[in-house]
PDB file of N, CA and C in Angstrom:
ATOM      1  N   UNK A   1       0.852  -1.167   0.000  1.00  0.00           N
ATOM      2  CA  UNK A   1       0.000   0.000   0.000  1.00  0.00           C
ATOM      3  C   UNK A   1       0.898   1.230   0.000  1.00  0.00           C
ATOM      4  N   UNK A   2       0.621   2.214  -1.050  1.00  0.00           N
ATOM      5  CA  UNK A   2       1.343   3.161  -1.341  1.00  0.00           C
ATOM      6  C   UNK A   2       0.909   4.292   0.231  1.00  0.00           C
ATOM      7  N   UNK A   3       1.875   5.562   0.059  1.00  0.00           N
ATOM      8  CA  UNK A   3       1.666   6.529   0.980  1.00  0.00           C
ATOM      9  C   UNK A   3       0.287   7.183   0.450  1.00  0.00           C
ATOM     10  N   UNK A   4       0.108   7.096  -0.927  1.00  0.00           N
ATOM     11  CA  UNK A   4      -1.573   7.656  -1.685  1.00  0.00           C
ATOM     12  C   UNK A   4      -2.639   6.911  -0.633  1.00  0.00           C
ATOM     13  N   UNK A   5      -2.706   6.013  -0.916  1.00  0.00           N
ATOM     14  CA  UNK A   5      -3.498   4.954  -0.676  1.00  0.00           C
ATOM     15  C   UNK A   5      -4.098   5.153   0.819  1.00  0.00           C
ATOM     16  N   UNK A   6      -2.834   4.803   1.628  1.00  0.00           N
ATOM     17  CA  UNK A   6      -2.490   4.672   2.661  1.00  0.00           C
ATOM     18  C   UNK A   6      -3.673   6.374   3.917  1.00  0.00           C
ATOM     19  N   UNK A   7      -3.220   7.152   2.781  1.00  0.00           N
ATOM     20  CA  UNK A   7      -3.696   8.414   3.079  1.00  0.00           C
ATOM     21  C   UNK A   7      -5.493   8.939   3.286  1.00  0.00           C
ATOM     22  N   UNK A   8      -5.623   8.262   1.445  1.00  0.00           N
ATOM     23  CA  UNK A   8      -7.129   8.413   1.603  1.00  0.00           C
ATOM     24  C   UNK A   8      -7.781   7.399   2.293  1.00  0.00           C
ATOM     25  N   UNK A   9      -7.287   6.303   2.754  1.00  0.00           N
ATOM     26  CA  UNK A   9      -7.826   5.480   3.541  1.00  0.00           C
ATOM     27  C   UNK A   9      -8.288   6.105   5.256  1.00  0.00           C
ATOM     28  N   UNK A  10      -7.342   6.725   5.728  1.00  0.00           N
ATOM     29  CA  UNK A  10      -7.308   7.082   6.525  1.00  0.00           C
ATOM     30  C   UNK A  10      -8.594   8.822   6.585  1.00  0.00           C
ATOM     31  N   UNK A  11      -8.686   8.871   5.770  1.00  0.00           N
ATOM     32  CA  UNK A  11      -9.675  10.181   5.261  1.00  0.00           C
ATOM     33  C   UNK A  11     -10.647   9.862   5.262  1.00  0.00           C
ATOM     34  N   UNK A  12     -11.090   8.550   4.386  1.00  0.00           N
ATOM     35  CA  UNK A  12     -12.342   8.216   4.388  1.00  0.00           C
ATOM     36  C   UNK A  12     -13.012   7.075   5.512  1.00  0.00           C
ATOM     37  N   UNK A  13     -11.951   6.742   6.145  1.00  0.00           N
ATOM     38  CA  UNK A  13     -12.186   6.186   7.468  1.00  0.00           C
ATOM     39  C   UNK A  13     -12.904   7.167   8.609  1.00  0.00           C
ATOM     40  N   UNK A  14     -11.930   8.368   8.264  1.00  0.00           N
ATOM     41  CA  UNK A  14     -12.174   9.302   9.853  1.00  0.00           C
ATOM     42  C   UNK A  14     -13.448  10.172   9.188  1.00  0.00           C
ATOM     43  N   UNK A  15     -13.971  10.348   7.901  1.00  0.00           N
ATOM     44  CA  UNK A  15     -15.160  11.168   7.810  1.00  0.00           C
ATOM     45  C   UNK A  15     -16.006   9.917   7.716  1.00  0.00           C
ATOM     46  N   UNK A  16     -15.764   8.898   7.629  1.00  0.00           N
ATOM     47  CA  UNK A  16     -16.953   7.727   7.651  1.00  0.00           C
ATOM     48  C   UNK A  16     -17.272   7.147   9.183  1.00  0.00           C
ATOM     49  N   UNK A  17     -16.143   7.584  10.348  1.00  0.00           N
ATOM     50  CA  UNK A  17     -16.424   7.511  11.435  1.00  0.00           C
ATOM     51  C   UNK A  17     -16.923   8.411  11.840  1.00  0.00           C
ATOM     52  N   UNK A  18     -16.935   9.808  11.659  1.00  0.00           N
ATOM     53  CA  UNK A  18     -17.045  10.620  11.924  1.00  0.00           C
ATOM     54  C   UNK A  18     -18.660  11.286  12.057  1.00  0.00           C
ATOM     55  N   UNK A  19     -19.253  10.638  10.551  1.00  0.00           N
ATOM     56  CA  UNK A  19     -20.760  11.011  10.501  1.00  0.00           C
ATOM     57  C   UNK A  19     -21.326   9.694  11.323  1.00  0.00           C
ATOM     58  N   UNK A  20     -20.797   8.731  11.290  1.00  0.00           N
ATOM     59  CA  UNK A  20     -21.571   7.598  12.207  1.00  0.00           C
ATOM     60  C   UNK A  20     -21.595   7.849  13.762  1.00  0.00           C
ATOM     61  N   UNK A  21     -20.394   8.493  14.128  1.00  0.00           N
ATOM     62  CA  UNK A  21     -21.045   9.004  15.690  1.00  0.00           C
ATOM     63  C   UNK A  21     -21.484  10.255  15.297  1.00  0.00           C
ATOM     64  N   UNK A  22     -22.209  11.422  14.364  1.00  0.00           N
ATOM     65  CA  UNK A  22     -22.913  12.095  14.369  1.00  0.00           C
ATOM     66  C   UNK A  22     -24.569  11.030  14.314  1.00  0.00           C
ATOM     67  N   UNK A  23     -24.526  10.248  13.555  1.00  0.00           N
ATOM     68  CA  UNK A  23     -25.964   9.759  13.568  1.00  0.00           C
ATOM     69  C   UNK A  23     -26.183   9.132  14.608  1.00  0.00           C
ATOM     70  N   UNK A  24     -24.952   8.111  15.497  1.00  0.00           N
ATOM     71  CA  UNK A  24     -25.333   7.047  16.740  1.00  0.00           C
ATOM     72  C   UNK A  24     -24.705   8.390  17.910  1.00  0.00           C
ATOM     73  N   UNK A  25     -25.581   9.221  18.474  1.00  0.00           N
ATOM     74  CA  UNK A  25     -25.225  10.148  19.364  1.00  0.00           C
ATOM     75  C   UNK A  25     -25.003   9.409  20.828  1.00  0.00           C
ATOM     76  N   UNK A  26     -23.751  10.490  21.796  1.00  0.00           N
ATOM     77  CA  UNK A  26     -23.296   9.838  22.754  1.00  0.00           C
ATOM     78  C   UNK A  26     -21.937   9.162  22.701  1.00  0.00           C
ATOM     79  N   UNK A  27     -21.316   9.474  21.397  1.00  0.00           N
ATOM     80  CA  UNK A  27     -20.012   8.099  21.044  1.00  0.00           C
ATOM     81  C   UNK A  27     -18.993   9.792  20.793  1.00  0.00           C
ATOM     82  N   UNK A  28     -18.449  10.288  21.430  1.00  0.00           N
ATOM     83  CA  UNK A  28     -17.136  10.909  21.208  1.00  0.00           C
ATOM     84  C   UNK A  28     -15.895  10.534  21.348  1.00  0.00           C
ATOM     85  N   UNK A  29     -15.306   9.833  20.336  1.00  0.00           N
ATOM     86  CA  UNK A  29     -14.132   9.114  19.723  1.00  0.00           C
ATOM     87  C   UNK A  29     -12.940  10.389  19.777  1.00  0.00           C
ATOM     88  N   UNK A  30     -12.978  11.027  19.339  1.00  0.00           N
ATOM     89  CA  UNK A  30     -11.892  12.532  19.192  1.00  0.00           C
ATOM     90  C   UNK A  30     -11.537  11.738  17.440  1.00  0.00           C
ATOM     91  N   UNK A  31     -10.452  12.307  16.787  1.00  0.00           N
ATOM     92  CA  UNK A  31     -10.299  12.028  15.707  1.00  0.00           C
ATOM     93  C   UNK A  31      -9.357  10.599  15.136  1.00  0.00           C
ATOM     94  N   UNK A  32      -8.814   9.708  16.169  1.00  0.00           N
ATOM     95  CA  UNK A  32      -7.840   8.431  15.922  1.00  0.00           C
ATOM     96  C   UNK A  32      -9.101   7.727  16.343  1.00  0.00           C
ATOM     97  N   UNK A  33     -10.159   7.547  17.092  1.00  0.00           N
ATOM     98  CA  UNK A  33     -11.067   7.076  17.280  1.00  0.00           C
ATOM     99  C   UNK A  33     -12.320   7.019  15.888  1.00  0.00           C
ATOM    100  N   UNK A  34     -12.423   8.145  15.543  1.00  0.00           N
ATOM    101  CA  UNK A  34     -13.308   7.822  14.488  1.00  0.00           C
ATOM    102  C   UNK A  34     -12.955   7.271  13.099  1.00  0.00           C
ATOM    103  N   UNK A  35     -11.636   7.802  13.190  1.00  0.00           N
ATOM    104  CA  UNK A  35     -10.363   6.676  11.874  1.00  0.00           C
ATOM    105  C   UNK A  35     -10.749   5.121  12.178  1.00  0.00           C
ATOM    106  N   UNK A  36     -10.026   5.027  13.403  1.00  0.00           N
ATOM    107  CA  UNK A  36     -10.502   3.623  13.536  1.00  0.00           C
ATOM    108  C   UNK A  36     -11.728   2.511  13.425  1.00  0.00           C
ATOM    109  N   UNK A  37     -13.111   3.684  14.077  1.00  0.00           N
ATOM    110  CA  UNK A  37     -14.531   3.082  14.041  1.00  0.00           C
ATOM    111  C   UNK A  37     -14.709   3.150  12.210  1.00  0.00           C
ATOM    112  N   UNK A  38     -14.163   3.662  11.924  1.00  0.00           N
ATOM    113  CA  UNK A  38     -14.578   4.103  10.017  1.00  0.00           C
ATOM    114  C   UNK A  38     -13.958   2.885   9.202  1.00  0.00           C
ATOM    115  N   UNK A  39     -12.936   2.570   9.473  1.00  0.00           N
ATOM    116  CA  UNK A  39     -11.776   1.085   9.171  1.00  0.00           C
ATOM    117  C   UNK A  39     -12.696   0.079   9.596  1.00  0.00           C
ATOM    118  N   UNK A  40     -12.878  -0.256  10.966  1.00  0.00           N
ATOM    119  CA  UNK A  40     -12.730  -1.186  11.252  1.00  0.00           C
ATOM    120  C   UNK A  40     -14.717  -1.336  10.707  1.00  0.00           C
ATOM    121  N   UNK A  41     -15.412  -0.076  10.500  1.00  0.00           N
ATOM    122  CA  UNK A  41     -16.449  -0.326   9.827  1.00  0.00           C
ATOM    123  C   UNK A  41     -17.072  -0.688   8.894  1.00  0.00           C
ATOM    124  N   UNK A  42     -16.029  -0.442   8.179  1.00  0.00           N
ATOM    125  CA  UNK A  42     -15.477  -0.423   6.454  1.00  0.00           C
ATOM    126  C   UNK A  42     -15.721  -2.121   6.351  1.00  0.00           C
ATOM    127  N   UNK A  43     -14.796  -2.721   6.923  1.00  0.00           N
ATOM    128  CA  UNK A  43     -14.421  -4.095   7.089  1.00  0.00           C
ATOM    129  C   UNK A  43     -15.807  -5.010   7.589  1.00  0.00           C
ATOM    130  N   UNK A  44     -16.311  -4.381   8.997  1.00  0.00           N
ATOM    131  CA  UNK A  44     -17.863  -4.461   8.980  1.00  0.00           C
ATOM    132  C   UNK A  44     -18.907  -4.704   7.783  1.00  0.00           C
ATOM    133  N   UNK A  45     -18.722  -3.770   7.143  1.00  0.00           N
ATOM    134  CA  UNK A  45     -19.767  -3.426   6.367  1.00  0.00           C
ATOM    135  C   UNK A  45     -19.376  -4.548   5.065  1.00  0.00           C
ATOM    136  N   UNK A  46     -18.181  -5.105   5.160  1.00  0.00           N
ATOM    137  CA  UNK A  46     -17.748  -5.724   3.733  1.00  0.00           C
ATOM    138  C   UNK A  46     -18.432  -6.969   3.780  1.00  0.00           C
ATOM    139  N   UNK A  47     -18.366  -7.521   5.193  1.00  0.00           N
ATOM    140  CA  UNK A  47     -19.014  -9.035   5.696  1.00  0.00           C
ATOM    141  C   UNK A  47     -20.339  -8.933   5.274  1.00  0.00           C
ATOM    142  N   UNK A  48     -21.036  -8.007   6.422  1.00  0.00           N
ATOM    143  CA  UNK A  48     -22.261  -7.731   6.447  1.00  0.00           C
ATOM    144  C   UNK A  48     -23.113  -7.645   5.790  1.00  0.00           C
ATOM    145  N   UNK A  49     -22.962  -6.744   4.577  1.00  0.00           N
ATOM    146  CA  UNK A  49     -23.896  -5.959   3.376  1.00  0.00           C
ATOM    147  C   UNK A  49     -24.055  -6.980   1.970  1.00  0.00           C
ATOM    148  N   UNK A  50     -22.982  -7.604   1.375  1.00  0.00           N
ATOM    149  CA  UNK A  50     -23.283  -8.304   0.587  1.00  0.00           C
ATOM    150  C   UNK A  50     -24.029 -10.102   1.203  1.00  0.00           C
ATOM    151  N   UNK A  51     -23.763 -10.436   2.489  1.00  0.00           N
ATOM    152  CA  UNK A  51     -24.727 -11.037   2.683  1.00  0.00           C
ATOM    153  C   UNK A  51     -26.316 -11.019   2.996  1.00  0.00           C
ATOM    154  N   UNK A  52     -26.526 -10.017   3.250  1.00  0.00           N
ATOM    155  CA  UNK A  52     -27.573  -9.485   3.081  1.00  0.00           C
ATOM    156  C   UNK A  52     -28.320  -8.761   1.465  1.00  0.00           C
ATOM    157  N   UNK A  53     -27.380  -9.252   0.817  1.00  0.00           N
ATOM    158  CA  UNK A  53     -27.446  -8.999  -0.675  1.00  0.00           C
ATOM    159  C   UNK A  53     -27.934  -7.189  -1.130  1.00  0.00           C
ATOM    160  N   UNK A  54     -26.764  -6.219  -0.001  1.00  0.00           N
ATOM    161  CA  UNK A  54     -27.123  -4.751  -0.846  1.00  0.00           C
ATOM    162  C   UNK A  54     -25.977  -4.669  -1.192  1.00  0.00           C
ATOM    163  N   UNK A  55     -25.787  -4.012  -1.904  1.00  0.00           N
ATOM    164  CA  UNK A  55     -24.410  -3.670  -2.886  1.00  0.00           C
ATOM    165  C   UNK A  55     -24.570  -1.761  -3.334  1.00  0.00           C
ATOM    166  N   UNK A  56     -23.791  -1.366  -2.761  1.00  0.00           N
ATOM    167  CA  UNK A  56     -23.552  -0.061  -2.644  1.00  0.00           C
ATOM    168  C   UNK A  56     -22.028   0.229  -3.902  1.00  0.00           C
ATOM    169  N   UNK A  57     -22.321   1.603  -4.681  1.00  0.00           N
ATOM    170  CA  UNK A  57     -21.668   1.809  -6.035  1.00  0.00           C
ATOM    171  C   UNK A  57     -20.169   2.482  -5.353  1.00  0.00           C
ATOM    172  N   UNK A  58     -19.386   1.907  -6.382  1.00  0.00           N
ATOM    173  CA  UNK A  58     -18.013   2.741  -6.014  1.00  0.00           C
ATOM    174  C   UNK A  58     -17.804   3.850  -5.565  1.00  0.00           C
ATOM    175  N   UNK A  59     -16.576   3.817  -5.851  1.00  0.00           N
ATOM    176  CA  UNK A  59     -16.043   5.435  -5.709  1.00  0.00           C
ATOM    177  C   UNK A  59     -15.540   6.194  -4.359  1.00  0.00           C
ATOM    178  N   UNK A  60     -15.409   7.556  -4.316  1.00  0.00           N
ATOM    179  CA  UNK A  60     -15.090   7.684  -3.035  1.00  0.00           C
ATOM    180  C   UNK A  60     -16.476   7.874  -2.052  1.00  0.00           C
ATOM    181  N   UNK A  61     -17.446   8.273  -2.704  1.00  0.00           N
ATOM    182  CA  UNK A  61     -18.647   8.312  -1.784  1.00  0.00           C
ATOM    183  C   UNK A  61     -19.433   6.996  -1.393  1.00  0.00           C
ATOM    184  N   UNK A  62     -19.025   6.075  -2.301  1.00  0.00           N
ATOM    185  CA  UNK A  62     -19.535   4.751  -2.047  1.00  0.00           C
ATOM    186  C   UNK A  62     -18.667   3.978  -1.094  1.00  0.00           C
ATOM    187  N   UNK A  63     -17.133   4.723  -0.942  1.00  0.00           N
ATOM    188  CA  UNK A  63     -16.702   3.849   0.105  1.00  0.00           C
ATOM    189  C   UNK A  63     -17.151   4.644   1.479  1.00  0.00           C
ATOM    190  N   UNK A  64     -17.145   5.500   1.808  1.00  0.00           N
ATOM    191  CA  UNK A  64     -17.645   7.089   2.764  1.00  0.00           C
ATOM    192  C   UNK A  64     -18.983   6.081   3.353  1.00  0.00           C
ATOM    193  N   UNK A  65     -19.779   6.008   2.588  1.00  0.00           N
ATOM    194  CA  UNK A  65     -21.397   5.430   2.732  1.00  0.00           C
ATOM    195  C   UNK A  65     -20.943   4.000   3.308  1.00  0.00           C
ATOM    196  N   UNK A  66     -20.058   3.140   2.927  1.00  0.00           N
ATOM    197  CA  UNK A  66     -20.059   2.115   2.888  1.00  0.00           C
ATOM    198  C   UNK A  66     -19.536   1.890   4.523  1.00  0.00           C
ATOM    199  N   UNK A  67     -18.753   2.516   4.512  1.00  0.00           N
ATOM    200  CA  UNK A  67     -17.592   2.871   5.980  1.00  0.00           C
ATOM    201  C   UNK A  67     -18.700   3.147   6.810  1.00  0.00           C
ATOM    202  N   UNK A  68     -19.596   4.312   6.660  1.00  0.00           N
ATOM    203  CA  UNK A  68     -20.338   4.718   7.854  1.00  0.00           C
ATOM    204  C   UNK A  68     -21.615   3.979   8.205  1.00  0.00           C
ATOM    205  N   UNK A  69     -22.451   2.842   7.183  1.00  0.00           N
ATOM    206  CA  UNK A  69     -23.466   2.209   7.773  1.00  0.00           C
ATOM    207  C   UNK A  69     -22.406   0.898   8.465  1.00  0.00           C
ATOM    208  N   UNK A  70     -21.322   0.593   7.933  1.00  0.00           N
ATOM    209  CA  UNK A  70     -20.484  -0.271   9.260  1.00  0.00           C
ATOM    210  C   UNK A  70     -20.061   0.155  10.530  1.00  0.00           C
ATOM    211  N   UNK A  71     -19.749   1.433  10.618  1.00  0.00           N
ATOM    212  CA  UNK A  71     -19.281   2.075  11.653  1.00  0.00           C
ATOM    213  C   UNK A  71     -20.864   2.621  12.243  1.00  0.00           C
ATOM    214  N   UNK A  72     -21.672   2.223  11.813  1.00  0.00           N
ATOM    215  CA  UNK A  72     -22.942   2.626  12.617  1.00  0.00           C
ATOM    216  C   UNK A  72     -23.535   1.303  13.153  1.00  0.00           C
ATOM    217  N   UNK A  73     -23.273   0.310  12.438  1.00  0.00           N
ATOM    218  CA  UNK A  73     -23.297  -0.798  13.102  1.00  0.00           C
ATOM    219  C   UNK A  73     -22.363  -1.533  14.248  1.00  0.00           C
ATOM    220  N   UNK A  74     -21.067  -0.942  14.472  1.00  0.00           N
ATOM    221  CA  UNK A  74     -19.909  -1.026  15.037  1.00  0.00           C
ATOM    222  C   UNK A  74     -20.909  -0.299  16.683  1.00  0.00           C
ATOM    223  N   UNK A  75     -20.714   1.123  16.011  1.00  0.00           N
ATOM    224  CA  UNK A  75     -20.908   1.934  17.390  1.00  0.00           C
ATOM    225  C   UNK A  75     -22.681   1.362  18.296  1.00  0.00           C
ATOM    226  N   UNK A  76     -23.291   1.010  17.268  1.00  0.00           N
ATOM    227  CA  UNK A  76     -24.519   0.462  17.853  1.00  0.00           C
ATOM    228  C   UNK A  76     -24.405  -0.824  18.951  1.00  0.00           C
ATOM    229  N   UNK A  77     -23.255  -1.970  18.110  1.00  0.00           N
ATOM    230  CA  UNK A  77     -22.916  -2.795  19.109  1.00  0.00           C
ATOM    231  C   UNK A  77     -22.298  -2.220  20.540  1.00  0.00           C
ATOM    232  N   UNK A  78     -21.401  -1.766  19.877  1.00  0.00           N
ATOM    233  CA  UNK A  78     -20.608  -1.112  21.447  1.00  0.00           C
ATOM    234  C   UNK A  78     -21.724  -0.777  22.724  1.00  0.00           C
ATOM    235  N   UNK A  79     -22.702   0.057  21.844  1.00  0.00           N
ATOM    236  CA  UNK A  79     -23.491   0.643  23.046  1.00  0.00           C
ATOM    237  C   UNK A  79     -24.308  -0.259  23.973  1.00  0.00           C
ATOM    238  N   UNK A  80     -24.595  -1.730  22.863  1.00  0.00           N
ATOM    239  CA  UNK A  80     -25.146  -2.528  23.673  1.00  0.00           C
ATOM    240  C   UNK A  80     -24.070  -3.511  24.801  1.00  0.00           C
ATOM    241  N   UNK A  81     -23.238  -3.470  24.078  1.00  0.00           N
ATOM    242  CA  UNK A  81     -22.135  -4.058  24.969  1.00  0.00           C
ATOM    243  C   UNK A  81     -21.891  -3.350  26.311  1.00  0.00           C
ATOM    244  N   UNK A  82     -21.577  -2.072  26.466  1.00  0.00           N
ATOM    245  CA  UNK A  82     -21.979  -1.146  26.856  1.00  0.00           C
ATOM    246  C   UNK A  82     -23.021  -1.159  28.683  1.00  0.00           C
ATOM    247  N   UNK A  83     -23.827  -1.270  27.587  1.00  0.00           N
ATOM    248  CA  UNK A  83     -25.292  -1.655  28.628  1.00  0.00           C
ATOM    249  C   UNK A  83     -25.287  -2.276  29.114  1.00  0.00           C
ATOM    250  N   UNK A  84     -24.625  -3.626  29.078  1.00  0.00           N
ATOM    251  CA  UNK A  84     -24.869  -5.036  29.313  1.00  0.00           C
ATOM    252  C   UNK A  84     -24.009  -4.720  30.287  1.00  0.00           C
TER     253      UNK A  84
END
């Protein structure tokens, strides 16, 4: 993975974490936190979504979208974990 790569990954991680604790309120990550919930949502969302057979379109907004309904599913678990 190039330093390019490497970069926008990290961009579209932290604005794809970023709107997912705007929609799941209560989750203030600061900004290495919402990188991470956006990644590790990303990855979420890769399992998740095509078994459930939706398929969301390229690009950079399709990965953005893609990142943040995982990272909204991420932060949703947490909260129940959370609770428990």
């Amino acid at each position: 993975m190039g330093l390019e790569s490497l970069l926008i990954t990290l961009i579209i991680g932290a604005i794809a974490g970023w709107l997912a604790s705007i929609i799941v309120k209560g989750f203030g990550l600061g900004l290495i936190g919402n990188i991470i919930v956006g990644i590790v949502g990303a990855f979420i969302a890769s399992l998740v979504l095509p078994a459930v057979g939706i398929s969301i379109g390229g690009g950079i907004v399709g990965s953005i979208i893609h990142g943040m309904i995982g990272a909204i599913i991420l932060l949703l678990l947490l909260r129940l974990i959370r609770r428990a």
